[in-house]
N, C-alpha and C. Protein backbone atom coordinates (compact mmCIF):
# COMPACT_ATOMS: atom_id res chain seq x y z
N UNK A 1 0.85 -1.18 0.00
CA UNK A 1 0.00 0.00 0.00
C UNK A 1 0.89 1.24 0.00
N UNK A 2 0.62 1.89 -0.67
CA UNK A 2 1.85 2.89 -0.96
C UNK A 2 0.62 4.94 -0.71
N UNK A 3 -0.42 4.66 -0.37
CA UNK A 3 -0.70 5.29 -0.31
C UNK A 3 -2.46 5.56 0.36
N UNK A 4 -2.91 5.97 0.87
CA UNK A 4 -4.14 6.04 1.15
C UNK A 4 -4.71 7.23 1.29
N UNK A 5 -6.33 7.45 1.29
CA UNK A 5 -7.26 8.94 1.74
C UNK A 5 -8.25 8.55 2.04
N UNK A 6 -8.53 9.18 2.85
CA UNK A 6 -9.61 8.70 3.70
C UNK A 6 -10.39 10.53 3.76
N UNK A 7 -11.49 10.44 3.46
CA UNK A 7 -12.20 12.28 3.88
C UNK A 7 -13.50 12.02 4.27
N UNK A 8 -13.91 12.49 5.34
CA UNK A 8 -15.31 12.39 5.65
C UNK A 8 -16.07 13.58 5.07
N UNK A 9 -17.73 13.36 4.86
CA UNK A 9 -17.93 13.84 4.28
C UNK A 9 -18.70 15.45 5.39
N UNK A 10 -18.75 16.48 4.73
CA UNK A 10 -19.11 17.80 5.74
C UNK A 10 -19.97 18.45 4.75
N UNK A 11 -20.38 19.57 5.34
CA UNK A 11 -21.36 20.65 4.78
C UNK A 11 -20.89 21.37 3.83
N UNK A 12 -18.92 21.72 4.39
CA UNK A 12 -18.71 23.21 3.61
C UNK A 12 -17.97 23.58 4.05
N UNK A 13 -19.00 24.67 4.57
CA UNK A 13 -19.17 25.94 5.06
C UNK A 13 -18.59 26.27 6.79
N UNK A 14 -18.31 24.88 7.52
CA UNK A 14 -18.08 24.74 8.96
C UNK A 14 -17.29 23.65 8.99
N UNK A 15 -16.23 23.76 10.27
CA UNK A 15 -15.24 23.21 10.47
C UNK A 15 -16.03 21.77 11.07
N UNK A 16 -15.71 20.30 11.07
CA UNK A 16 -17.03 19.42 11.17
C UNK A 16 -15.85 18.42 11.82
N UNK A 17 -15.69 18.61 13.35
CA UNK A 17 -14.85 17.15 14.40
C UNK A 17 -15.65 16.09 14.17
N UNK A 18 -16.94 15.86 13.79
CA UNK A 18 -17.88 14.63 13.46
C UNK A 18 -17.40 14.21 12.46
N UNK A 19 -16.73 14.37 11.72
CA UNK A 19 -16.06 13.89 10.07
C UNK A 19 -14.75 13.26 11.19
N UNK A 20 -14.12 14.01 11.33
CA UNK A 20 -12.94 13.86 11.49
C UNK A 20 -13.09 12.54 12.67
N UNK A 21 -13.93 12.74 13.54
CA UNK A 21 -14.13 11.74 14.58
C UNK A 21 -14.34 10.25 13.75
N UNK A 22 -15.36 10.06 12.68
CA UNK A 22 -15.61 9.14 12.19
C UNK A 22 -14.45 8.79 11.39
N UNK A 23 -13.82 9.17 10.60
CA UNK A 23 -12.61 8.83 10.02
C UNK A 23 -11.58 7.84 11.07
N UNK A 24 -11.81 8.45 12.13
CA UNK A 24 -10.57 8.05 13.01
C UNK A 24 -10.65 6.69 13.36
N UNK A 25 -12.22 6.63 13.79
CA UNK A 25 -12.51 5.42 14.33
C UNK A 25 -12.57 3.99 13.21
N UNK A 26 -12.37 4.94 12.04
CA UNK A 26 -11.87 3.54 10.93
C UNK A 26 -10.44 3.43 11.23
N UNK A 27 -9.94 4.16 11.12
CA UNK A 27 -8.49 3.79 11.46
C UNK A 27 -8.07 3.22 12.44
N UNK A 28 -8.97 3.78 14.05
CA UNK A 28 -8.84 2.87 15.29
C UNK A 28 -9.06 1.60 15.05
N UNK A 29 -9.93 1.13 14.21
CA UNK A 29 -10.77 -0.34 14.41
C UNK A 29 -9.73 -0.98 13.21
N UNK A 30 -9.64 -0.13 11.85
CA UNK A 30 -8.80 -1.19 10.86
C UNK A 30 -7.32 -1.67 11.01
N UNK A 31 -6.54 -0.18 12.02
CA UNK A 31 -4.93 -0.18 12.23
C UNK A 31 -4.93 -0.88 13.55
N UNK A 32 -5.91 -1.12 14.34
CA UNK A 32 -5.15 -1.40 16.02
C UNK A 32 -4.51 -0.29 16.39
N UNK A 33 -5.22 1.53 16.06
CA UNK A 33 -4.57 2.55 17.16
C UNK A 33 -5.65 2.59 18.28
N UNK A 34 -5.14 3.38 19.34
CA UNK A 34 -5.04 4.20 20.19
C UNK A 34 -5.30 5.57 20.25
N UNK A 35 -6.01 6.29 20.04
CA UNK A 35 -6.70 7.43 19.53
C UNK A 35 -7.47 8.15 20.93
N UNK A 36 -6.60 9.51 21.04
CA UNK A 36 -7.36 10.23 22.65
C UNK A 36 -8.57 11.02 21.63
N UNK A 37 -9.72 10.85 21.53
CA UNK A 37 -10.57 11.84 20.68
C UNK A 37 -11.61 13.09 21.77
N UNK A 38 -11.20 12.92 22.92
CA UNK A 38 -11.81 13.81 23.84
C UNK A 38 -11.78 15.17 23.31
N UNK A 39 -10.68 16.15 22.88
CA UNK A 39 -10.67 17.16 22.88
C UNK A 39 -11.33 17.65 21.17
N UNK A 40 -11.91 16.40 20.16
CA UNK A 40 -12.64 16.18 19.40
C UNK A 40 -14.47 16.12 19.58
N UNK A 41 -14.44 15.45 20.58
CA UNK A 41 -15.58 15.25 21.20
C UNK A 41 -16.50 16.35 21.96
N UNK A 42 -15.50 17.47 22.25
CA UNK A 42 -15.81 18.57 22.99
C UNK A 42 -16.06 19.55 21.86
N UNK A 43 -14.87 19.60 21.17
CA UNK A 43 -15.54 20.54 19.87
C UNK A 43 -16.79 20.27 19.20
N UNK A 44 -17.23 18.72 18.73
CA UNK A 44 -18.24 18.49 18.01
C UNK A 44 -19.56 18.71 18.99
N UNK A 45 -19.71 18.62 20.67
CA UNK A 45 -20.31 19.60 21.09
C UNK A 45 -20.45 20.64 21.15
N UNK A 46 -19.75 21.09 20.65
CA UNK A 46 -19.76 23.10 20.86
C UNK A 46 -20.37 23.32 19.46
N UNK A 47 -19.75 22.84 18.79
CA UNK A 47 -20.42 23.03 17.14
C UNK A 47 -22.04 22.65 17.36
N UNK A 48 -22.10 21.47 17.41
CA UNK A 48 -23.34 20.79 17.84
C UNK A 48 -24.93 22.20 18.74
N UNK A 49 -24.08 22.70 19.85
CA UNK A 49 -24.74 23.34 20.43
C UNK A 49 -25.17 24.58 19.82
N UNK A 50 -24.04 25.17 19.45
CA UNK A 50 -23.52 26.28 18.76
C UNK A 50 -25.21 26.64 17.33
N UNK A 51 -25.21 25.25 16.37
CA UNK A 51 -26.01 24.99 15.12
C UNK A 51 -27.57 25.32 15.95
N UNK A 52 -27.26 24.38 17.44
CA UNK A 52 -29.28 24.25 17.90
C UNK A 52 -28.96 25.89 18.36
N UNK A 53 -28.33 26.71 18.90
CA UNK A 53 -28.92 27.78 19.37
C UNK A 53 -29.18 28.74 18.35
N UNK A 54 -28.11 28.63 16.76
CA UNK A 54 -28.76 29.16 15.73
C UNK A 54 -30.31 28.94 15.18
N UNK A 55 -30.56 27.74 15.22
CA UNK A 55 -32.24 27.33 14.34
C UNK A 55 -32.96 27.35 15.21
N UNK A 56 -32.29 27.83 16.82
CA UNK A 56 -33.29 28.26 17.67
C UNK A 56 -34.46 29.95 17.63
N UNK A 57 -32.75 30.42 17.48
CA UNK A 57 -33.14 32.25 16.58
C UNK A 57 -33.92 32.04 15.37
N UNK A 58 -33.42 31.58 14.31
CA UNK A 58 -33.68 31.32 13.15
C UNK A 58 -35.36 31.29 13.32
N UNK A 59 -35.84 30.08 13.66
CA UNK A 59 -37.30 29.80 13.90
C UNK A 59 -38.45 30.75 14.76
N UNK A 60 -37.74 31.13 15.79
CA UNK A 60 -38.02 32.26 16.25
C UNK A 60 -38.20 33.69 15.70
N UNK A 61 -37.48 33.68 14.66
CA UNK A 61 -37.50 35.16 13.65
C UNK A 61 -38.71 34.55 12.50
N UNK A 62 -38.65 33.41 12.15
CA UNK A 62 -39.23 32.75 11.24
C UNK A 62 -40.66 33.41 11.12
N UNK A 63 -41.12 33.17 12.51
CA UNK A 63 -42.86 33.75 12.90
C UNK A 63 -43.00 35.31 13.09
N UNK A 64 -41.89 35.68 12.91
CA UNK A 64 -42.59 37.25 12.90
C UNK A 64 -42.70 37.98 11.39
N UNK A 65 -43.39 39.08 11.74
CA UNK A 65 -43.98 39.67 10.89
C UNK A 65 -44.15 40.77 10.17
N UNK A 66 -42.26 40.86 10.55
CA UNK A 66 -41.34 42.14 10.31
C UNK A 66 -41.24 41.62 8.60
N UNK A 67 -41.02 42.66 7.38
CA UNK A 67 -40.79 42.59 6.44
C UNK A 67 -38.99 42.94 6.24
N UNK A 68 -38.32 41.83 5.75
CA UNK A 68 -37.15 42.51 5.35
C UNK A 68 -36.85 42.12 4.12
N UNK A 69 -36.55 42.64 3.60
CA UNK A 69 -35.99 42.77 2.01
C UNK A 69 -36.00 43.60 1.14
């Protein structure tokens, strides 16, 4: 094997530790590593939280009855 790639797949537009987390865990399970993913795990919560408190606003603006454009 002279070479490999591995890319999970993302949105874009945002940095995505859930890609990167899943990638890893092929490599944990196919290589026999050892992988600390905690400080992965914390980001993909913050992102995670970060998205619900946006479509929280979002939906919330959704119902009003302000005109913009």
């Amino acid at each position: 094997l002279k070479g490999l790639f591995l890319s999970g797949e993302t949105s874009g537009f945002m940095i995505d530790p859930r890609a990167a987390m899943i990638i890893l865990r092929v490599l944990v399970r196919k290589l026999g590593l050892q992988i600390d993913m905690t400080e992965l795990e914390g980001q993909a919560k913050e992102i995670e939280t970060a998205l619900k408190q946006s479509g929280d606003k979002d939906s919330d603006s959704a119902g009003s009855s302000e005109y913009i454009g």
